[in-house]
C-alpha atoms as a PDB file:
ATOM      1  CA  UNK A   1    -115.143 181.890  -0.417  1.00  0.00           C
ATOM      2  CA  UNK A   2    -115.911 179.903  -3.596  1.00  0.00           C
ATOM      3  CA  UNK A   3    -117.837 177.109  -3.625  1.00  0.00           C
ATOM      4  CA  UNK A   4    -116.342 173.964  -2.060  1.00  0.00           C
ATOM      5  CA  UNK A   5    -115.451 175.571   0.487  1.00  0.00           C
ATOM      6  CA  UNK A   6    -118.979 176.933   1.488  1.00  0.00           C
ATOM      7  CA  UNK A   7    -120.483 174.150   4.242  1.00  0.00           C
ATOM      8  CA  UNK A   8    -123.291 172.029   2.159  1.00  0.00           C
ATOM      9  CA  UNK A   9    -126.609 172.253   3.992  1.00  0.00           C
ATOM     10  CA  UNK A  10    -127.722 169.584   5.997  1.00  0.00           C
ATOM     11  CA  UNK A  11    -131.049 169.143   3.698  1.00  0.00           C
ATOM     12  CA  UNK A  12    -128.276 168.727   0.831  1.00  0.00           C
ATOM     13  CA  UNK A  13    -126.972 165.969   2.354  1.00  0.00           C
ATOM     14  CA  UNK A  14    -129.479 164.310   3.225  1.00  0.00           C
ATOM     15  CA  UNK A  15    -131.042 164.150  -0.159  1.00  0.00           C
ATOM     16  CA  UNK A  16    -127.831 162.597  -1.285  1.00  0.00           C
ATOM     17  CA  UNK A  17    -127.633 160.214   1.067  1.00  0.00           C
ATOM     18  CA  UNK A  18    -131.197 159.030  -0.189  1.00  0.00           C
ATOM     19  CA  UNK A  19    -130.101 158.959  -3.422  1.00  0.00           C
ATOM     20  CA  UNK A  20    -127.130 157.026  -2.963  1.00  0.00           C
ATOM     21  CA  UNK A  21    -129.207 154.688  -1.185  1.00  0.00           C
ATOM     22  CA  UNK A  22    -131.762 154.394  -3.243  1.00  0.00           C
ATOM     23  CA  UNK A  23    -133.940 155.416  -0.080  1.00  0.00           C
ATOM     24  CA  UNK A  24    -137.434 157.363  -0.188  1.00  0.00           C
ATOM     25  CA  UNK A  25    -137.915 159.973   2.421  1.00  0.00           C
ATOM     26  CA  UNK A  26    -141.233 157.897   3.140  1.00  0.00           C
ATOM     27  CA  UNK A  27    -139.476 154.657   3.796  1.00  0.00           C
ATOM     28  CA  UNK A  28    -136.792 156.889   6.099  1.00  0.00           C
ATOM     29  CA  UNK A  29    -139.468 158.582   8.265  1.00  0.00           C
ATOM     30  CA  UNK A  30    -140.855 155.074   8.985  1.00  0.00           C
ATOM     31  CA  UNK A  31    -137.401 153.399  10.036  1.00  0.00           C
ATOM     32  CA  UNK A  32    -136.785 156.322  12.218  1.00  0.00           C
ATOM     33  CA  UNK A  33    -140.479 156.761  13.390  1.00  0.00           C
ATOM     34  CA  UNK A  34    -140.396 160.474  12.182  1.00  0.00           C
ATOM     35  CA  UNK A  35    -143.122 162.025  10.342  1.00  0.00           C
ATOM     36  CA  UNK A  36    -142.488 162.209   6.732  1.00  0.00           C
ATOM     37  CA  UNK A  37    -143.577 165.904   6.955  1.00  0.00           C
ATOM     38  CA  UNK A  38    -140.011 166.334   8.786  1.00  0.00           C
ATOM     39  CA  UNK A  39    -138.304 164.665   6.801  1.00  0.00           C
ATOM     40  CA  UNK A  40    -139.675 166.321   3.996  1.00  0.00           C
ATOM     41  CA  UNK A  41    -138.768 170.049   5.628  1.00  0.00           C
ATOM     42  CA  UNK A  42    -135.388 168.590   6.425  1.00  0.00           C
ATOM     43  CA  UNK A  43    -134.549 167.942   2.315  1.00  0.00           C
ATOM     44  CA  UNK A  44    -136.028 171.115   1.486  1.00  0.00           C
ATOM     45  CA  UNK A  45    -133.589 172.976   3.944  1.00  0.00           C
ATOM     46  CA  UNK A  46    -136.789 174.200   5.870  1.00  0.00           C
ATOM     47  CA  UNK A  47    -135.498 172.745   9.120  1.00  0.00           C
ATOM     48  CA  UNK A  48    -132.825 171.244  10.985  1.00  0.00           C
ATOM     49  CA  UNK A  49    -133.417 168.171  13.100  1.00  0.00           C
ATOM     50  CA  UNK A  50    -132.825 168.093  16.692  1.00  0.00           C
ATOM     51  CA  UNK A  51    -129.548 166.619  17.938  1.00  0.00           C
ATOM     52  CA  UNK A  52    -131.783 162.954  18.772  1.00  0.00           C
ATOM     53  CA  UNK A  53    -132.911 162.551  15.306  1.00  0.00           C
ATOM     54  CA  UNK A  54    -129.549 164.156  13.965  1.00  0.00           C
ATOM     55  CA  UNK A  55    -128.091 161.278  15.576  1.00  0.00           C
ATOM     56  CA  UNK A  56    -130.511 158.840  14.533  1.00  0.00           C
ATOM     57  CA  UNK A  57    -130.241 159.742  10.826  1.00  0.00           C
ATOM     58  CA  UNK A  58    -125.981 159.771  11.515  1.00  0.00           C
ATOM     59  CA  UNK A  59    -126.762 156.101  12.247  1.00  0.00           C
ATOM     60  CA  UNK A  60    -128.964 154.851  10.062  1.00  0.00           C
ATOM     61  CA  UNK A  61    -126.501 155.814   7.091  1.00  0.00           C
ATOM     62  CA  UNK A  62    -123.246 154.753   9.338  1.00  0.00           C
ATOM     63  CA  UNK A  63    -122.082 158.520   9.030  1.00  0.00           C
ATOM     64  CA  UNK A  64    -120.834 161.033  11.524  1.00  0.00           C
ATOM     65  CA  UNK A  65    -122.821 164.143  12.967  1.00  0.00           C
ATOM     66  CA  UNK A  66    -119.885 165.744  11.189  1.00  0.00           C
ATOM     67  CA  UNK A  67    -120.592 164.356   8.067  1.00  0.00           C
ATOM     68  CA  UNK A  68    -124.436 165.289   7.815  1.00  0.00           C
ATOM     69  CA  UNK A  69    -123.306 168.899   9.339  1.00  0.00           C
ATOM     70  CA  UNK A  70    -120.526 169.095   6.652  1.00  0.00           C
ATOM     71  CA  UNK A  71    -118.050 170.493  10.100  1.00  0.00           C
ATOM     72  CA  UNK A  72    -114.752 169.933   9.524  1.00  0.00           C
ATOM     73  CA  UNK A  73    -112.730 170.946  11.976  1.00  0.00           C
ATOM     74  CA  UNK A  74    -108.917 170.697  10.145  1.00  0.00           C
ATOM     75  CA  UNK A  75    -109.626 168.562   7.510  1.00  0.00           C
ATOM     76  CA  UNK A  76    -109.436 170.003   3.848  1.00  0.00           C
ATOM     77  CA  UNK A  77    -111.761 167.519   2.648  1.00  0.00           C
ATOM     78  CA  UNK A  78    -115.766 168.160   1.791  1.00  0.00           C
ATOM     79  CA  UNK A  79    -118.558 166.099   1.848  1.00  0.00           C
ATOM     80  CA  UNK A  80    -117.824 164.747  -1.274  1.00  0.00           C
ATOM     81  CA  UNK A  81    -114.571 163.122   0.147  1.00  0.00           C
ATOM     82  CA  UNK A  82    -117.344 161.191   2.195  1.00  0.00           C
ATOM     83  CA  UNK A  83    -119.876 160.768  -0.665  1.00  0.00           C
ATOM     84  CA  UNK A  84    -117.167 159.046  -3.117  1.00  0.00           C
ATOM     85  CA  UNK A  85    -116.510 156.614  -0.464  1.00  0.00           C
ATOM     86  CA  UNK A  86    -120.444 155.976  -0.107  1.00  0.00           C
ATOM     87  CA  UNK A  87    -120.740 155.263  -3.736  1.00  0.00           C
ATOM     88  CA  UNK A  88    -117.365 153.097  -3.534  1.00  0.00           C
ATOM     89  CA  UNK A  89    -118.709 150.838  -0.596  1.00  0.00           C
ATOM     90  CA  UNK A  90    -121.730 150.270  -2.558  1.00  0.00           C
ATOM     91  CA  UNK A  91    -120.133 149.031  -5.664  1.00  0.00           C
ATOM     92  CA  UNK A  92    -119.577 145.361  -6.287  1.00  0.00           C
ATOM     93  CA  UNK A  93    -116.038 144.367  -6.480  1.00  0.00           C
ATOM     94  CA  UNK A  94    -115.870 144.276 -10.444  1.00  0.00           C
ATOM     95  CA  UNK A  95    -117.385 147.857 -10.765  1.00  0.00           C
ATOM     96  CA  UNK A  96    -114.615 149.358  -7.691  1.00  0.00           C
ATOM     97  CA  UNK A  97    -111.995 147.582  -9.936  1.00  0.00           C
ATOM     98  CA  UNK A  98    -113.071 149.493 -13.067  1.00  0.00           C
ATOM     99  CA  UNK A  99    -113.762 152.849 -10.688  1.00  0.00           C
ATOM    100  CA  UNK A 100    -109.866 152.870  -9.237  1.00  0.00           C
ATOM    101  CA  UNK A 101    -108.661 152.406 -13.097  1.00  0.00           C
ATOM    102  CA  UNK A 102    -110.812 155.193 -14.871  1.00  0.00           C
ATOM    103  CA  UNK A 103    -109.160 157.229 -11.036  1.00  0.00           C
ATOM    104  CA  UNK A 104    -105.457 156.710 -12.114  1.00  0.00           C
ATOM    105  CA  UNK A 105    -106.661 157.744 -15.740  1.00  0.00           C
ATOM    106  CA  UNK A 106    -107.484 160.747 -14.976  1.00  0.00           C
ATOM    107  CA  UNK A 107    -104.624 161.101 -12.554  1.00  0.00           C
ATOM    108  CA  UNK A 108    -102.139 160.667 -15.419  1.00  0.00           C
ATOM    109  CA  UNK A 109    -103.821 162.752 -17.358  1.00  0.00           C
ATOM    110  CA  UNK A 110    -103.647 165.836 -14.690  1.00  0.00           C
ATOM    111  CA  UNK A 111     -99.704 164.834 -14.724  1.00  0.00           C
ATOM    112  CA  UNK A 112     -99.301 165.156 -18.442  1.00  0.00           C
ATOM    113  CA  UNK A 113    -100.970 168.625 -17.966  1.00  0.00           C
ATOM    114  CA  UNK A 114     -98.558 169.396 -15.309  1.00  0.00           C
ATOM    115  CA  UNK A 115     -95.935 168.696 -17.457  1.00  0.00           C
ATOM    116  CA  UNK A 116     -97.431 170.499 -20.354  1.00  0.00           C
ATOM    117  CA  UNK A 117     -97.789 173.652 -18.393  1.00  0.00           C
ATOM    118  CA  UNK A 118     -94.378 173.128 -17.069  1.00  0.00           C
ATOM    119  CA  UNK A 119     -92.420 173.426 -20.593  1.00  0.00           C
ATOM    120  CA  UNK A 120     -94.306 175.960 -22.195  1.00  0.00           C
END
């Protein structure tokens, strides 16, 4: 199996998710009245949270259980499917405008190698 399409762990995740946004593990184990300890354990990948705070983190970053488990069931997408749409919603309207551009870019670009590959 290479890679992408080894499960990410949950403490993988989660770190992204902070990162994206722009959260502290502190300021997360107070708005979920968890002990930053946890939530500390939970980045490092020394622990799982139980199914109530699994939930609790799904909601406070409006994300599935799925999504923080990285389960898909028969969808070929990964988490960062998910993550490029986390970035996107955070962008302001000028910055997903310029985003979608530099996307069809490089999808020409993949299409000229195509065609490339194709005549040699």
């Amino acid at each position: 199996m290479n890679e992408r399409n080894e499960p990410k762990k949950f403490g993988d995740i989660l770190r992204k998710l902070l990162d994206v946004h722009g959260i502290s593990q502190k300021q997360l184990a107070l708005d979920l009245n968890i002990s930053p300890g946890a939530i500390g354990n939970y980045v490092r990948n020394n622990r799982e949270p139980d199914y109530r705070t699994l939930m609790s983190i799904a909601a406070y970053f409006d994300v599935t259980t799925d999504f923080l488990l990285d389960f898909h069931s028969d969808d070929k997408r990964d988490y960062r499917d998910k993550f490029l749409l986390q970035v996107f919603h955070r962008m302001t309207d000028e910055q997903k405008d310029l985003f979608l551009e530099q996307g069809k870019v490089f999808l020409r670009s993949n299409l000229k190698s195509k065609e490339n590959a194709s005549a040699s």
